[in-house]
Protein backbone atom coordinates (compact mmCIF):
# COMPACT_ATOMS: atom_id res chain seq x y z
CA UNK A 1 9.06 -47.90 5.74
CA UNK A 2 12.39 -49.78 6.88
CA UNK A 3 15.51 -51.43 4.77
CA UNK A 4 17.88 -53.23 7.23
CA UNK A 5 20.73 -54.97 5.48
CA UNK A 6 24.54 -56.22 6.20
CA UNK A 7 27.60 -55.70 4.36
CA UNK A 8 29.56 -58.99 5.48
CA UNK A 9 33.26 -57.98 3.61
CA UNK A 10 32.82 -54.21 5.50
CA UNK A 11 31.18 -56.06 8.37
CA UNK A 12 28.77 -53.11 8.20
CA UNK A 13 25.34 -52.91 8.91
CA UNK A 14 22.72 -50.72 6.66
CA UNK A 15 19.60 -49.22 8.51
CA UNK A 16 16.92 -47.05 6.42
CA UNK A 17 14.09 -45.83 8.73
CA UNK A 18 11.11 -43.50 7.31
CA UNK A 19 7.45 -43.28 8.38
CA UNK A 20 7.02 -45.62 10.43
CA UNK A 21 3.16 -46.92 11.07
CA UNK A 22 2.10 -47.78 13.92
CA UNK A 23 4.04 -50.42 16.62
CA UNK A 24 3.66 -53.36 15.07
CA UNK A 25 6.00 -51.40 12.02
CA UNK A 26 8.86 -50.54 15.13
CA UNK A 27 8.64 -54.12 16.50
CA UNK A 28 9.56 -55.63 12.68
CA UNK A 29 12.39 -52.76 12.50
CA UNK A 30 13.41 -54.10 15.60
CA UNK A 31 13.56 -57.40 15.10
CA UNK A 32 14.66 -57.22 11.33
CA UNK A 33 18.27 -55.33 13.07
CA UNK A 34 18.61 -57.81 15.72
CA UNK A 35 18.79 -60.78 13.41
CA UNK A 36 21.23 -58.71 10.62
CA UNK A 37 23.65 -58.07 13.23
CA UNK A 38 23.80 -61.61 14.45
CA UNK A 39 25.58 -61.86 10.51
CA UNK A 40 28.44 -59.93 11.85
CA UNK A 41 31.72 -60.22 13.60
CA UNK A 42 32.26 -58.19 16.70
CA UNK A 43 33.88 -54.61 15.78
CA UNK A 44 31.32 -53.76 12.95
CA UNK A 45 30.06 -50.39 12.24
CA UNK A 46 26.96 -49.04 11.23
CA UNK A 47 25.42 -46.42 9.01
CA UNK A 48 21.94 -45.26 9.99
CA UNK A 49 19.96 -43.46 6.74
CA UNK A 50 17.40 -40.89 8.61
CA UNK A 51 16.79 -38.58 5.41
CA UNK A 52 13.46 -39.75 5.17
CA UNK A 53 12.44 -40.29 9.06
CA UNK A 54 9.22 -38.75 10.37
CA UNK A 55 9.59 -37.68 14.25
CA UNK A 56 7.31 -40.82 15.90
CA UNK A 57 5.96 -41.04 19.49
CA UNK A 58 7.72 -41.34 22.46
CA UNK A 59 6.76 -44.84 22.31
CA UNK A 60 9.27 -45.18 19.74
CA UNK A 61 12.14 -43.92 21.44
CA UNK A 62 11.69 -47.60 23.82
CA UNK A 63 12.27 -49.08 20.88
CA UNK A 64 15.00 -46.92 19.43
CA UNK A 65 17.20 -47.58 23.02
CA UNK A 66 16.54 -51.00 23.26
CA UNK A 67 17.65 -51.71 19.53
CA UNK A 68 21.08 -49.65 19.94
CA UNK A 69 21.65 -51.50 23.57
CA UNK A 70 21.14 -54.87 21.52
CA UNK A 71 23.60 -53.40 18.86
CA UNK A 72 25.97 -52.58 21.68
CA UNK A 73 25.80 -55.95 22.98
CA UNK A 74 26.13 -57.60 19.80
CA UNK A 75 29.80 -56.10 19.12
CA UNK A 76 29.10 -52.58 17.50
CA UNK A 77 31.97 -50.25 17.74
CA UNK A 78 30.87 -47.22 15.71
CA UNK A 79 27.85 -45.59 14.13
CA UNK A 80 27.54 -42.86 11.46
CA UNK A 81 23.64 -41.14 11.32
CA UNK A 82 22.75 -39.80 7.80
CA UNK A 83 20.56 -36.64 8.04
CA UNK A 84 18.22 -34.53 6.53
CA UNK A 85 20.12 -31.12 5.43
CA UNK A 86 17.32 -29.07 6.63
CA UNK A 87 13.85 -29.65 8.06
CA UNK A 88 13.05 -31.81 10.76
CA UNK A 89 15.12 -32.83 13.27
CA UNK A 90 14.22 -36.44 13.46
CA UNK A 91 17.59 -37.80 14.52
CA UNK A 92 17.38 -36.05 17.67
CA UNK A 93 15.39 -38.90 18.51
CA UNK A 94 18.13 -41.22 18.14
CA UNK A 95 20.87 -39.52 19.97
CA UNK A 96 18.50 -38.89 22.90
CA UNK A 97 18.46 -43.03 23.24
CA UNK A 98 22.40 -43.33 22.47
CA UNK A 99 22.91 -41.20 25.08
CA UNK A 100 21.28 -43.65 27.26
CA UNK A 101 22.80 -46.42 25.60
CA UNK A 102 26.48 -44.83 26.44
CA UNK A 103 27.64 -43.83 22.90
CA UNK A 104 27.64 -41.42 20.32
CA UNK A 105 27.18 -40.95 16.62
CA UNK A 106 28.52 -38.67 14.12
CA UNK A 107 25.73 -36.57 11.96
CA UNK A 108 26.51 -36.43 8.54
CA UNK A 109 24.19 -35.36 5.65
CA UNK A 110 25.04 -37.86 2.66
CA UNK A 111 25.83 -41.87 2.95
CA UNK A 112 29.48 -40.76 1.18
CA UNK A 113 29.85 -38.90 4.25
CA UNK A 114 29.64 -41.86 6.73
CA UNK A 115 31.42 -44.34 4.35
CA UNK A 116 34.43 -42.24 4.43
CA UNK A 117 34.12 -42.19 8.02
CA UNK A 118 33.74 -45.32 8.67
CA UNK A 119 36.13 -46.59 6.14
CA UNK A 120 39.28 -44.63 7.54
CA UNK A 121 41.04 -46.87 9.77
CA UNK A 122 41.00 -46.39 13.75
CA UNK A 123 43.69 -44.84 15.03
């Protein structure tokens, strides 16, 4: 289960991830972010909703780097990772490939959270 959407007027991009099945499912996630990004303008931000993500195989982690390095590359300047509050750690998966990337996202645990932070201006 994936939701990838844009906010064109925050130039903002929207990625829910949760149980994921099988490749084929990482490939459309994939995919699905490439193309939204292409809808916005260099500098955008983007809030990644993990609340519901299931830890998947390494195998997924390939996709999870080359994703961000195609968000990178496509003009994204900041990223905010919703959380679960407690339980599994799920996002560790995702700051593992950032790493490798060459960025880093704030961990928040409610989408309030990371629309404040992404909606106070740059200093």
């Amino acid at each position: 289960m994936y939701d990838v959407k844009t906010d064109i007027e925050k130039n903002r991009i929207y990625i829910t991830i949760g149980q994921l099945e099988g490749e084929s499912a990482m490939q459309a996630l994939a995919q699905a972010v490439k193309a939204e990004c292409q809808k916005l303008k260099k500098g955008f931000t983007c809030i990644t909703d993990l609340r519901k993500y299931e830890v998947q195989d390494d195998q997924f982690e390939n996709y999870a780097k080359e994703t961000q390095e195609s968000m990178v590359q496509s003009g994204m300047s900041k990223v905010v990772r919703v959380r679960r509050e407690t339980g599994l750690l799920g996002h560790f998966q995702f700051d593992n490939a950032s790493m490798d990337v060459g960025y880093h996202a704030e961990n928040v645990t409610s989408i309030e959270e990371a629309e404040k932070i992404l909606d106070e201006p740059s200093n």
